[in-house]
C-alpha atoms as a PDB file:
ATOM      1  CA  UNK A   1     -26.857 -59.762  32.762  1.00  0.00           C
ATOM      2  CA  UNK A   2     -29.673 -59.528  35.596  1.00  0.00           C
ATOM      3  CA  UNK A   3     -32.618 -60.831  35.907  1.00  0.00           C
ATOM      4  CA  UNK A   4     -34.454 -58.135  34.294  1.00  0.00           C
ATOM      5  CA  UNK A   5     -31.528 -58.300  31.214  1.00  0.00           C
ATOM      6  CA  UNK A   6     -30.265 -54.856  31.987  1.00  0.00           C
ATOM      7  CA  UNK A   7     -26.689 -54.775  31.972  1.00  0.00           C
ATOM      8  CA  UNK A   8     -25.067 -53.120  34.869  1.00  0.00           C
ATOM      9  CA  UNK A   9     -22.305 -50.704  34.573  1.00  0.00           C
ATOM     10  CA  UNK A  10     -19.890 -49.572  37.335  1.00  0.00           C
ATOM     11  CA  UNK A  11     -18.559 -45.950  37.613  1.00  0.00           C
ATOM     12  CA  UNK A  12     -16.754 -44.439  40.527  1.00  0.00           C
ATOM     13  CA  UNK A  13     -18.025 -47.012  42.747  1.00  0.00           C
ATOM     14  CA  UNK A  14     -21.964 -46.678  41.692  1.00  0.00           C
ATOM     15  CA  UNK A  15     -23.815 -49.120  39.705  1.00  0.00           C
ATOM     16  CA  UNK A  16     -26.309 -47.404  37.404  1.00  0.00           C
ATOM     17  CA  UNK A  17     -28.144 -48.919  34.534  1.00  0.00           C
ATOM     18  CA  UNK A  18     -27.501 -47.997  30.776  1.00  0.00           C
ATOM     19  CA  UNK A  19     -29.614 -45.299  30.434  1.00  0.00           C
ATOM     20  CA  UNK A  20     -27.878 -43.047  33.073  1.00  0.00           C
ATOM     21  CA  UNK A  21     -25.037 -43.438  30.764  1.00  0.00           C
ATOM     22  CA  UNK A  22     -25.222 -40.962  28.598  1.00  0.00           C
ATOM     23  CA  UNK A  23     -26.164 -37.903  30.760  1.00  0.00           C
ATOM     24  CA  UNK A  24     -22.625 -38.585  32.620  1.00  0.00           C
ATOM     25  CA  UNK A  25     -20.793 -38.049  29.270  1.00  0.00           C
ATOM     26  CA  UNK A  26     -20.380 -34.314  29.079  1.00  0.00           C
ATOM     27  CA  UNK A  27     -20.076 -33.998  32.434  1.00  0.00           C
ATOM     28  CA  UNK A  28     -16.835 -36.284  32.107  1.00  0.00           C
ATOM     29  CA  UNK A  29     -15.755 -33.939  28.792  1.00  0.00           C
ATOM     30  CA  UNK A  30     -15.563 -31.155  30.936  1.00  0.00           C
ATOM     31  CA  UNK A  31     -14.030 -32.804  33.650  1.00  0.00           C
ATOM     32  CA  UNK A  32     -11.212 -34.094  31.277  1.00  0.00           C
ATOM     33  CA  UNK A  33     -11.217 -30.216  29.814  1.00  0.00           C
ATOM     34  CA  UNK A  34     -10.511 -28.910  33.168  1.00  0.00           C
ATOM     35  CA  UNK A  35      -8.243 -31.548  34.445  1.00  0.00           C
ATOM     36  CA  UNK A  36      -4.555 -30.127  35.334  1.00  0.00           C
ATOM     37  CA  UNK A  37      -1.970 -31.972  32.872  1.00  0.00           C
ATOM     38  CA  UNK A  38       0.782 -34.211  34.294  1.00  0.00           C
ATOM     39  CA  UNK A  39       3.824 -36.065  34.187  1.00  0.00           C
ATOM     40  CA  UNK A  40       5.931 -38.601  35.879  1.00  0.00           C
ATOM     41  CA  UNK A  41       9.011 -37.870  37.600  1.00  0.00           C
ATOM     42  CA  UNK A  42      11.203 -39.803  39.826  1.00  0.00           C
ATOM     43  CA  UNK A  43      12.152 -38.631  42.973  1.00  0.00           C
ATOM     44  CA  UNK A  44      15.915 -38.418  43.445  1.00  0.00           C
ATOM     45  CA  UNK A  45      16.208 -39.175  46.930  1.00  0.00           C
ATOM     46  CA  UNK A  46      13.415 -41.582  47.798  1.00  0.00           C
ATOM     47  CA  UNK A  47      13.674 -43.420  43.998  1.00  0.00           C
ATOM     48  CA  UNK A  48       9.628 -43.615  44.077  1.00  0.00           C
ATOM     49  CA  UNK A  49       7.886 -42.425  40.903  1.00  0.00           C
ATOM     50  CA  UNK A  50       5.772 -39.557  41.244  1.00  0.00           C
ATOM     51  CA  UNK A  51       2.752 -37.779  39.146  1.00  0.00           C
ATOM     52  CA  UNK A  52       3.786 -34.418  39.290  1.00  0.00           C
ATOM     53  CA  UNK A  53       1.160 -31.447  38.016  1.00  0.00           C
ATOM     54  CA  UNK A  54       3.021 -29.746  34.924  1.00  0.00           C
ATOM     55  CA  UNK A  55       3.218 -25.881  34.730  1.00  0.00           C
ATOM     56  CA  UNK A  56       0.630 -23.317  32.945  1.00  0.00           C
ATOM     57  CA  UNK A  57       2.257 -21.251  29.876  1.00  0.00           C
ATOM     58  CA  UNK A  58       4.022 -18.435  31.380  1.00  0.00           C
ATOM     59  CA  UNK A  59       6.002 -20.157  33.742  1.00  0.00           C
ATOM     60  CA  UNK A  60       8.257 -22.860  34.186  1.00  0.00           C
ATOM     61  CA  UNK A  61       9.158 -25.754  37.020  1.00  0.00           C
ATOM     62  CA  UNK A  62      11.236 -24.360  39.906  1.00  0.00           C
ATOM     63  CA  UNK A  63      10.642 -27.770  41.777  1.00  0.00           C
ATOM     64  CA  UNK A  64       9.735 -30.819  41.388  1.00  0.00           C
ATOM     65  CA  UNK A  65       7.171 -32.627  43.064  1.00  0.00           C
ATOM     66  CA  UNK A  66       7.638 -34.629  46.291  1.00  0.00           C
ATOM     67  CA  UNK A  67       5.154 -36.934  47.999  1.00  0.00           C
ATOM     68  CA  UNK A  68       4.947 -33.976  50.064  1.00  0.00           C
ATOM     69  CA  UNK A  69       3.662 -31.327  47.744  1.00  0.00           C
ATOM     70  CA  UNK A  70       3.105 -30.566  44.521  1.00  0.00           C
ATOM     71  CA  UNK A  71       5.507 -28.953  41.722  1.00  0.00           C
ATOM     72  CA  UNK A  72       6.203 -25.556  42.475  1.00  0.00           C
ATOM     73  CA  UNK A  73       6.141 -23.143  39.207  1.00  0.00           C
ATOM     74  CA  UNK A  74       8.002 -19.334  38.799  1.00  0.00           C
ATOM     75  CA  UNK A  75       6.977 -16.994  36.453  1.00  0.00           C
ATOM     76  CA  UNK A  76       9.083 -16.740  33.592  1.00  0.00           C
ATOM     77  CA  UNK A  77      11.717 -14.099  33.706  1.00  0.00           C
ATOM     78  CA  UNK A  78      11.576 -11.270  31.339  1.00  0.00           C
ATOM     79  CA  UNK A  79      12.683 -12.139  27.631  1.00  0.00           C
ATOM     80  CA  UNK A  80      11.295 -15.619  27.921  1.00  0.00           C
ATOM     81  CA  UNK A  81       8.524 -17.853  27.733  1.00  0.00           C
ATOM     82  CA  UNK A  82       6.783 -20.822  27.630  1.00  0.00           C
ATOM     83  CA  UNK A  83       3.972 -21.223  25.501  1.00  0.00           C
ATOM     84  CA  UNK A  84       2.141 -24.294  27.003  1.00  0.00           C
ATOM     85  CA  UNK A  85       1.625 -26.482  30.068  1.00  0.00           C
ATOM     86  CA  UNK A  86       4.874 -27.312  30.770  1.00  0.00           C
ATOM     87  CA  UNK A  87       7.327 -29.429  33.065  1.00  0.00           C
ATOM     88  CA  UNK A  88      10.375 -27.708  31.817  1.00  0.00           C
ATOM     89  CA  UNK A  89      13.055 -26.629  34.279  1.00  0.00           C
ATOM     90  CA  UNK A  90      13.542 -23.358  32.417  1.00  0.00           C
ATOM     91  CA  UNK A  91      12.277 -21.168  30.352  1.00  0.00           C
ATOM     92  CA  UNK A  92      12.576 -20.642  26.657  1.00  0.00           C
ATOM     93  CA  UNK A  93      14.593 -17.661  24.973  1.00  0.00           C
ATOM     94  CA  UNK A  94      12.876 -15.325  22.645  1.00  0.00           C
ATOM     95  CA  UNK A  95      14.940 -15.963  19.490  1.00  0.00           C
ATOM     96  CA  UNK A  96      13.197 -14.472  16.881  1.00  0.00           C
ATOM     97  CA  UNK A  97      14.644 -11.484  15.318  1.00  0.00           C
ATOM     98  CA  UNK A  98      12.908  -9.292  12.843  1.00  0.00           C
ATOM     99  CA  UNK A  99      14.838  -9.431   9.558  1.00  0.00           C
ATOM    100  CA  UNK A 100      14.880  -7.354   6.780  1.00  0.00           C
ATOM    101  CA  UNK A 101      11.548  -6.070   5.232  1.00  0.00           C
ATOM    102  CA  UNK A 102       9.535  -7.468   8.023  1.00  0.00           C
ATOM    103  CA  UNK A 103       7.847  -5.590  11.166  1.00  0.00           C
ATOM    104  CA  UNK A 104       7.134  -6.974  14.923  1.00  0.00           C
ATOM    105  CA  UNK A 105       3.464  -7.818  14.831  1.00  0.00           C
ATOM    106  CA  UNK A 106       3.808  -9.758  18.415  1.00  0.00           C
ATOM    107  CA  UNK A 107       6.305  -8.248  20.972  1.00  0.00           C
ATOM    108  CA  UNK A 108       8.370 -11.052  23.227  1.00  0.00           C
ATOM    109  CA  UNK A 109       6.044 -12.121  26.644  1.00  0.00           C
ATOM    110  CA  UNK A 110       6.190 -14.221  29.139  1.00  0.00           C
ATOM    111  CA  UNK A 111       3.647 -17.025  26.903  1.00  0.00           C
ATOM    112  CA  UNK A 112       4.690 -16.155  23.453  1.00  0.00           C
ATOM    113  CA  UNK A 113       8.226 -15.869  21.329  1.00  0.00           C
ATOM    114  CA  UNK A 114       8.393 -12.689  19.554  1.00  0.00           C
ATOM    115  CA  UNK A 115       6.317 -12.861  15.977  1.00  0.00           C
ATOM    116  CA  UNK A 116       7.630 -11.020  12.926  1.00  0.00           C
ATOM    117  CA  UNK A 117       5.798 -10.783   9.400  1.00  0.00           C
ATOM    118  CA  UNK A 118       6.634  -8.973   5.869  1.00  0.00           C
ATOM    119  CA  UNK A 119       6.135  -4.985   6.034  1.00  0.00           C
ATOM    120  CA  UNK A 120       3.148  -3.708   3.536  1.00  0.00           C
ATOM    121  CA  UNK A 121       3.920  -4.564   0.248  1.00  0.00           C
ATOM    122  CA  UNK A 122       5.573  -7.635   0.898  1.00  0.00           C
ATOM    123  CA  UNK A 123       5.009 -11.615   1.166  1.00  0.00           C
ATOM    124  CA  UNK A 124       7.394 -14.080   2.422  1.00  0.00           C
ATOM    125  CA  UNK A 125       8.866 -16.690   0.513  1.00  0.00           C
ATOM    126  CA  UNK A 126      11.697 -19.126   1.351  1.00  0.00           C
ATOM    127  CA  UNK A 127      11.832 -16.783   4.523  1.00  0.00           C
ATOM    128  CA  UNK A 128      12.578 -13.831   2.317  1.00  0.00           C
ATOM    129  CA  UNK A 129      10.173 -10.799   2.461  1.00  0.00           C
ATOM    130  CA  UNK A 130       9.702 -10.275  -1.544  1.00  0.00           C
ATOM    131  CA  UNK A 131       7.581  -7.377  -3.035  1.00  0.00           C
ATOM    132  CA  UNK A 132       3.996  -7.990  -4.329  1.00  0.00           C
ATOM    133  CA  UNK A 133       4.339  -8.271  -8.105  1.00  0.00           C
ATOM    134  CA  UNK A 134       2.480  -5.559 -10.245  1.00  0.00           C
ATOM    135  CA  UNK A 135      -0.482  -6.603 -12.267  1.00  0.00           C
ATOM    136  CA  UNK A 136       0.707  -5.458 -16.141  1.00  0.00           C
ATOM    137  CA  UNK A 137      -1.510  -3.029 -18.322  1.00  0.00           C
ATOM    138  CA  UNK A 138      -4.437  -5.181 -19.265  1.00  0.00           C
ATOM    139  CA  UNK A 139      -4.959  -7.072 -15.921  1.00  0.00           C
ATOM    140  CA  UNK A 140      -5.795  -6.147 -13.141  1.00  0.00           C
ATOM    141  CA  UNK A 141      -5.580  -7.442  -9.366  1.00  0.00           C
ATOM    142  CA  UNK A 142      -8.137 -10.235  -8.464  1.00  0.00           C
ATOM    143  CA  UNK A 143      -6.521 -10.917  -4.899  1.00  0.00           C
ATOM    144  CA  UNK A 144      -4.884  -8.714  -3.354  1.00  0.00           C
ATOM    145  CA  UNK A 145      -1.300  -9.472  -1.859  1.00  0.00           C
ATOM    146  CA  UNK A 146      -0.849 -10.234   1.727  1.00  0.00           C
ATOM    147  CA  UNK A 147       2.357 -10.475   4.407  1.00  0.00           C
ATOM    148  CA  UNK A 148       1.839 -14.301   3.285  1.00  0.00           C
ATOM    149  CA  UNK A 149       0.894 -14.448  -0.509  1.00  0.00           C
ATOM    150  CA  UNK A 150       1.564 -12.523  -3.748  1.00  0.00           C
ATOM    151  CA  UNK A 151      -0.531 -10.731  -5.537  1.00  0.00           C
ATOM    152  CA  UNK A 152      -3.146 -12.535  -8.370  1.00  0.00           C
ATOM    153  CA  UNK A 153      -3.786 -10.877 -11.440  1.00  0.00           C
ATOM    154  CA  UNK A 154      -6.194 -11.819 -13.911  1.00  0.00           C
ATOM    155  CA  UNK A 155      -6.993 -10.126 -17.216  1.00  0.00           C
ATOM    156  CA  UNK A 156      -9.628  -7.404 -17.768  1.00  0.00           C
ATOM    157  CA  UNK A 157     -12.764  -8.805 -18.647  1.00  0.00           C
ATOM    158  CA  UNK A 158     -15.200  -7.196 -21.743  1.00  0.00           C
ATOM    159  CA  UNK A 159     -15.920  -3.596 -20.393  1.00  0.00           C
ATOM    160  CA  UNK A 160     -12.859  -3.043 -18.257  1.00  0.00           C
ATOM    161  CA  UNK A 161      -9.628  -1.860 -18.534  1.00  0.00           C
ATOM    162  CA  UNK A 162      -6.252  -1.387 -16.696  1.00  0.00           C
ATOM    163  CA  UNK A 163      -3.936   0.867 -17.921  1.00  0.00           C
ATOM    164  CA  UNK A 164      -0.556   1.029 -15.746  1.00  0.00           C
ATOM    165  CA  UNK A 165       1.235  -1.438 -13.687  1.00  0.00           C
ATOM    166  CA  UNK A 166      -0.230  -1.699 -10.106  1.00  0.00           C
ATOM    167  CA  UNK A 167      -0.139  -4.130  -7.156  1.00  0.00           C
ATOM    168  CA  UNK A 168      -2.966  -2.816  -5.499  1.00  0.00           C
ATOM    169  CA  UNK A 169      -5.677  -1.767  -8.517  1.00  0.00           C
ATOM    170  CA  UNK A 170      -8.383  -3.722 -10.276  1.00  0.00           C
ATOM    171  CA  UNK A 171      -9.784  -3.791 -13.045  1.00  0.00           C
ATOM    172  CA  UNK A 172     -12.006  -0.336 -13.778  1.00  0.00           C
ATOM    173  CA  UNK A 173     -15.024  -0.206 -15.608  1.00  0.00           C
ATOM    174  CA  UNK A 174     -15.470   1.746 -18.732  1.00  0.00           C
ATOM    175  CA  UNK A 175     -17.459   5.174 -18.495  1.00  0.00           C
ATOM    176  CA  UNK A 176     -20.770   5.624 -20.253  1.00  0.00           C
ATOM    177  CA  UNK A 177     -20.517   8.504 -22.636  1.00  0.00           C
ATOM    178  CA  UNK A 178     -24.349   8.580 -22.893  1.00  0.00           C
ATOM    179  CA  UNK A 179     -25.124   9.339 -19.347  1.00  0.00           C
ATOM    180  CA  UNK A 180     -21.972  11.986 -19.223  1.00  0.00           C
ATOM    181  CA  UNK A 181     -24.188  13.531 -22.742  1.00  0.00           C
ATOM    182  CA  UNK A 182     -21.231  13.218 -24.810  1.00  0.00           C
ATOM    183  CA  UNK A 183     -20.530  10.593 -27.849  1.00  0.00           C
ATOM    184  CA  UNK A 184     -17.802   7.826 -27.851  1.00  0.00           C
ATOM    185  CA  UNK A 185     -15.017   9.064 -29.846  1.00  0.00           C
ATOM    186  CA  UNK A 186     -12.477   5.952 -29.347  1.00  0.00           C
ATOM    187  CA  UNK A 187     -13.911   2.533 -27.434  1.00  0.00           C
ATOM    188  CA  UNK A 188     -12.287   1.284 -24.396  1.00  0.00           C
ATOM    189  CA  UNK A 189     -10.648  -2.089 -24.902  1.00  0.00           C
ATOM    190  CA  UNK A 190      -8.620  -3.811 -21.467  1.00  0.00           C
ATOM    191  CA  UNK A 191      -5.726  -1.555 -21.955  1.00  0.00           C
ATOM    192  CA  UNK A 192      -7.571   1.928 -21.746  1.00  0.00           C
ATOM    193  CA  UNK A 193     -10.944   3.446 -20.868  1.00  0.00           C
ATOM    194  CA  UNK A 194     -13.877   4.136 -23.302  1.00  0.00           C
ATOM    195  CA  UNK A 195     -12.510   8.380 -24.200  1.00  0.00           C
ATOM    196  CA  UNK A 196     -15.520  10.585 -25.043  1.00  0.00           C
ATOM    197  CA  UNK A 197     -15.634  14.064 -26.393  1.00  0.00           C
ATOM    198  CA  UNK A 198     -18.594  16.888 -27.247  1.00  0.00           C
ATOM    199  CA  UNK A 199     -16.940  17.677 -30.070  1.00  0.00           C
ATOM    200  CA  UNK A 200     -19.142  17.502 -33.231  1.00  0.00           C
ATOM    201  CA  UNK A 201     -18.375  14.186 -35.036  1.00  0.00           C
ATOM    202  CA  UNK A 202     -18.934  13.337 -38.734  1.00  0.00           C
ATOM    203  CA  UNK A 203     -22.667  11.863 -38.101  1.00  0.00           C
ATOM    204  CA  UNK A 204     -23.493  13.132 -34.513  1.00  0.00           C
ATOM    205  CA  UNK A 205     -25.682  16.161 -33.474  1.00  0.00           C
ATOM    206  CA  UNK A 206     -23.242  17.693 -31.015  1.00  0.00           C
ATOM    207  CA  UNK A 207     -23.006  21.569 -30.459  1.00  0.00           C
ATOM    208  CA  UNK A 208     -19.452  21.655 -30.662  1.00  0.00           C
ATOM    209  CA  UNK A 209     -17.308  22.689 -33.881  1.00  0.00           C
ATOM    210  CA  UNK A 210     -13.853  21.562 -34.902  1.00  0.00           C
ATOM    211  CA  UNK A 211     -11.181  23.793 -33.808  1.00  0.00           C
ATOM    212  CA  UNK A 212     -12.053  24.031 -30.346  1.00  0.00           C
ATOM    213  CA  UNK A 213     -10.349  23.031 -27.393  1.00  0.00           C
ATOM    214  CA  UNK A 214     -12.293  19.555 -27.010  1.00  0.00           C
ATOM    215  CA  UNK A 215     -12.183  18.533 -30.444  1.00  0.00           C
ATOM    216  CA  UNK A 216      -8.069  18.840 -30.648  1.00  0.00           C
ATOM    217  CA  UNK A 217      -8.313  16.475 -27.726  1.00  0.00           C
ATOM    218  CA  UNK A 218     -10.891  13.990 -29.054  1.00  0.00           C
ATOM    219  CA  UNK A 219      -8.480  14.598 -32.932  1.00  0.00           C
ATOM    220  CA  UNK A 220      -5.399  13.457 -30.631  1.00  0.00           C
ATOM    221  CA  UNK A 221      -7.448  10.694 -29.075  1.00  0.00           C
ATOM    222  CA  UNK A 222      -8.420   9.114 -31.896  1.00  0.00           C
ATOM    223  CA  UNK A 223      -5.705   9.052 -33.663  1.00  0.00           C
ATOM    224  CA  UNK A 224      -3.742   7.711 -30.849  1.00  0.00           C
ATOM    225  CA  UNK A 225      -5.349   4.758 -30.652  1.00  0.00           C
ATOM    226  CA  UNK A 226      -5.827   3.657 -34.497  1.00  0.00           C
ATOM    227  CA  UNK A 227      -4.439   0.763 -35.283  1.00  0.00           C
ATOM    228  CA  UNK A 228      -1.375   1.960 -36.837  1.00  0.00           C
ATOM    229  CA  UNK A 229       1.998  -0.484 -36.530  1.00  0.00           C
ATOM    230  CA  UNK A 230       3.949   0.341 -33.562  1.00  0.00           C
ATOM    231  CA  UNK A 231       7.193   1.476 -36.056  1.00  0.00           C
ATOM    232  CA  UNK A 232       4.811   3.655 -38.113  1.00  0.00           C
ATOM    233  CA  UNK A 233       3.520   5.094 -34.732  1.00  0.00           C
ATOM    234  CA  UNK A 234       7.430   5.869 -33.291  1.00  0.00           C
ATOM    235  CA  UNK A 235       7.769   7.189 -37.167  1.00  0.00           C
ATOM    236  CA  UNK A 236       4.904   9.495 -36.597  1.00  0.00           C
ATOM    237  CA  UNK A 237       6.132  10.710 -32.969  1.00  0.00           C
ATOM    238  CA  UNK A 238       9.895  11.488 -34.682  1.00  0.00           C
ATOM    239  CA  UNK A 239       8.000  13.618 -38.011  1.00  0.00           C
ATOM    240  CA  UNK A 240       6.303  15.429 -34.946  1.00  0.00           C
ATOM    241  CA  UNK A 241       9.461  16.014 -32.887  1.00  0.00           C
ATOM    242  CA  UNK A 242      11.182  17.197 -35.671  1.00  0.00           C
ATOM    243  CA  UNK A 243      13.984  14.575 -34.205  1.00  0.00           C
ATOM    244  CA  UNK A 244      16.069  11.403 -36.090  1.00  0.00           C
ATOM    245  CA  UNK A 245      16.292   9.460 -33.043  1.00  0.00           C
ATOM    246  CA  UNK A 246      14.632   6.490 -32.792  1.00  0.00           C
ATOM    247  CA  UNK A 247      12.363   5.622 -29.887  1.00  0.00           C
ATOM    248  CA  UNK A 248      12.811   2.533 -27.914  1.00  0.00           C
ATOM    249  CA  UNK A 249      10.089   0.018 -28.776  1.00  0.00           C
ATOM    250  CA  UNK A 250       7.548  -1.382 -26.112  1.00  0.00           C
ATOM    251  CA  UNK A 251       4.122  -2.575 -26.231  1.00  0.00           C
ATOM    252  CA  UNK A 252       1.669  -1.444 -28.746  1.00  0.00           C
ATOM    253  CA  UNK A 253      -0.780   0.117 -25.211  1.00  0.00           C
ATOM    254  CA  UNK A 254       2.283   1.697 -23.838  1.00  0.00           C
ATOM    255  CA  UNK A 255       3.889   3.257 -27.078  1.00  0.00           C
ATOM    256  CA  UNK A 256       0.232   4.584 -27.677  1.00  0.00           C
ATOM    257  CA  UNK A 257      -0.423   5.993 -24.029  1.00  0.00           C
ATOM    258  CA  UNK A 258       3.324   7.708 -24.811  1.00  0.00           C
ATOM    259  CA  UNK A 259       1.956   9.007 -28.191  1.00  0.00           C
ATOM    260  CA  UNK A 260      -1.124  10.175 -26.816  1.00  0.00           C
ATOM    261  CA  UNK A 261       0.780  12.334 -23.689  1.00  0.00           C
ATOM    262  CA  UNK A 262       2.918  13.985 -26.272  1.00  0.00           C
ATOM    263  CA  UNK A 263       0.500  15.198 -28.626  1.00  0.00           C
ATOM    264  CA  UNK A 264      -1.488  16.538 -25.727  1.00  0.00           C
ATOM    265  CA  UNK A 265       1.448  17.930 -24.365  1.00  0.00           C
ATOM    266  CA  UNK A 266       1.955  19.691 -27.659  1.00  0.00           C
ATOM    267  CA  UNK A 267      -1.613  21.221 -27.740  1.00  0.00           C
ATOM    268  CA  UNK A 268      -1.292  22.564 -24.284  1.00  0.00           C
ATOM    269  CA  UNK A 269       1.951  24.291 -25.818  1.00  0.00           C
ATOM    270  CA  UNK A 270      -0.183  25.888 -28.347  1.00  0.00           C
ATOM    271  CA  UNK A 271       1.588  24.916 -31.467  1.00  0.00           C
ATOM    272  CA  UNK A 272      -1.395  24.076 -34.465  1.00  0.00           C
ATOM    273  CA  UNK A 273      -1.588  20.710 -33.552  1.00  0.00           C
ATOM    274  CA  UNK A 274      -4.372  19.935 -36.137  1.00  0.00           C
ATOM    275  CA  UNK A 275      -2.067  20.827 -38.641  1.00  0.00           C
ATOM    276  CA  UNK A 276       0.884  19.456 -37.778  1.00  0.00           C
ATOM    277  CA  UNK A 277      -0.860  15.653 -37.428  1.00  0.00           C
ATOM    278  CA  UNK A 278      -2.404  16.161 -40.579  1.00  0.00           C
ATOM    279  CA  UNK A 279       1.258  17.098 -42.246  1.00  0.00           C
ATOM    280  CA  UNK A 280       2.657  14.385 -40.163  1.00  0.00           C
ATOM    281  CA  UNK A 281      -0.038  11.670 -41.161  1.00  0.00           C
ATOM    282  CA  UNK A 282       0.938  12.623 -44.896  1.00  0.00           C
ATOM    283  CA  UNK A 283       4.248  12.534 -44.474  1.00  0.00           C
ATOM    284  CA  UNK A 284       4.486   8.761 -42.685  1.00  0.00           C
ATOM    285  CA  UNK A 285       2.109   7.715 -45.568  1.00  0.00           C
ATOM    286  CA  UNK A 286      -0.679   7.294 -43.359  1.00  0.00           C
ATOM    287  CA  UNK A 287      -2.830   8.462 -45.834  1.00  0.00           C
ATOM    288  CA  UNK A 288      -6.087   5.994 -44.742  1.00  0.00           C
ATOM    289  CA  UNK A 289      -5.963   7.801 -40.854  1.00  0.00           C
ATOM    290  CA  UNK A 290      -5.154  11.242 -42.108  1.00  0.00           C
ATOM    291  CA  UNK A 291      -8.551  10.971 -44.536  1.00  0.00           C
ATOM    292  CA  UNK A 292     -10.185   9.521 -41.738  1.00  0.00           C
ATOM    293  CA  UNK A 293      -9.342  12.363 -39.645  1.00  0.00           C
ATOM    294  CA  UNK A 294     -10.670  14.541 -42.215  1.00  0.00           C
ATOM    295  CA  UNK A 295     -13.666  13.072 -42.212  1.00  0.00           C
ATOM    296  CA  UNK A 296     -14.423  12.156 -38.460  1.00  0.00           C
ATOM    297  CA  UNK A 297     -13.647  15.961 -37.321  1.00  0.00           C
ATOM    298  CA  UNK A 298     -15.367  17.543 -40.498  1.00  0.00           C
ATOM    299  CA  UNK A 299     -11.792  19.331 -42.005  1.00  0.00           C
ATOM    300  CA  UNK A 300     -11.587  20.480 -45.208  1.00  0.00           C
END
């Protein structure tokens, strides 16, 4: 301490008091920043220990330092690299390979190895490319997949639905029959969308009549997705198809999207479809959806 209690501090051969201290700092940070790495090496014919200047990426150390001169560095030749300041007497091979299921995203270059990831549709796992699972009927996809994760799912939240297996889809809302002017004829749940229809229901002011076109479709709709027992569904399907065997079993959402696709199928055939689910209802002893029916689409 001095006289006036300041406390003196040397630095590169100046003496400056404590308050110059800190306006030196970042000029030291970016002197450190800037400063060329190193390392020691001992010359082999004169024994003396040197501080040699290392390499930049890219190349590598054709010769050592003397007392002379400083390390001479080569470009890398083509096909290898070095990726950082270096002191290494040659350079690295690019050893990476693309594999199956995986593209080049990062060709071989004189500062970087060759970088391969999973192709689209793919994540990697225990450094196998494996494909993004599918989000089931009822879920849909919260996170997408990526070359480096699998896909998240989560399940259809109130007013959406999902109703096929995809990787790539979320959840969809539920259409508004009201602002299409048409009436719900079956509510959407998380497996399939809200289905509407013009057809005149039993209740409703609508323009249409039974028989046409649209109310086969909203008939075929509706009874598609009553609750009816998966077996007694398959029973119905066989009546229809005029055919003993039996239909392998699945979900209750898939066997009724199947249901659904083959009654419309048979309207677009032009058999009397309203008839024939009627008869059909009767004859799997569905008698609560066949009055229903009757009394939803105004049939005698």
């Amino acid at each position: 301490l001095g006289p006036a209690g300041g406390l003196l501090l040397s630095l590169a051969g100046a003496v400056l008091p404590p308050p110059a201290l800190p306006s030196l700092l970042p000029a030291l940070a970016v002197l450190g920043c800037n400063a060329q790495p190193t390392y020691r090496w001992k010359d082999a014919v004169t024994n003396e220990k040197l501080t040699c200047q290392q390499c930049p990426p890219g190349t590598f150390v054709a010769q050592h330092c003397t007392r002379a001169r400083q390390t001479l560095c080569q470009p890398c030749p083509d096909l290898h690299y070095t990726q950082y300041w270096n002191y290494l007497e040659k350079c690295r091979y690019c050893n990476v390979i693309c594999g199956e299921k995986q593209v080049e995203v990062q060709q071989c270059n004189s500062t970087h190895n060759r970088v391969c990831q999973c192709q689209e549709g793919y994540y990697s796992e225990m450094e196998f490319c494996i494909r993004h699972s599918e989000c089931p009927p009822g879920s849909g996809v919260e996170k997408p997949g990526t070359p480096f994760e699998n896909t998240q799912c989560r399940p259809c939240p109130r007013g959406f639905f999902s109703s096929s297996n995809s990787s790539t889809k979320p959840c969809q809302p539920h259409q508004d029959c009201e602002q299409q002017g048409k009436v719900t004829n079956v509510q959407g749940n998380q497996y399939h969308d809200t289905l509407c229809t013009s057809c005149r229901l039993g209740g409703t002011n609508s323009t249409q009549a039974p028989g046409d076109d649209d109310c086969e479709q909203a008939m075929i709709d509706f009874v598609a997705y009553q609750n009816i027992p998966i077996r007694k569904l398959k029973r119905l399907q066989q009546i229809l198809e005029r055919s003993p065997r039996k239909q392998a079993l699945g979900t209750r959402a898939a066997v009724q999207e199947k249901f659904r696709t083959f009654l419309t199928q048979l309207k677009e055939g032009h058999y009397e479809v309203t008839k024939e689910l009627l008869d059909a209802l009767r004859a799997a002893k569905l008698h609560s959806i066949e009055e229903k029916v009757r009394e939803r689409f105004l049939l005698d």
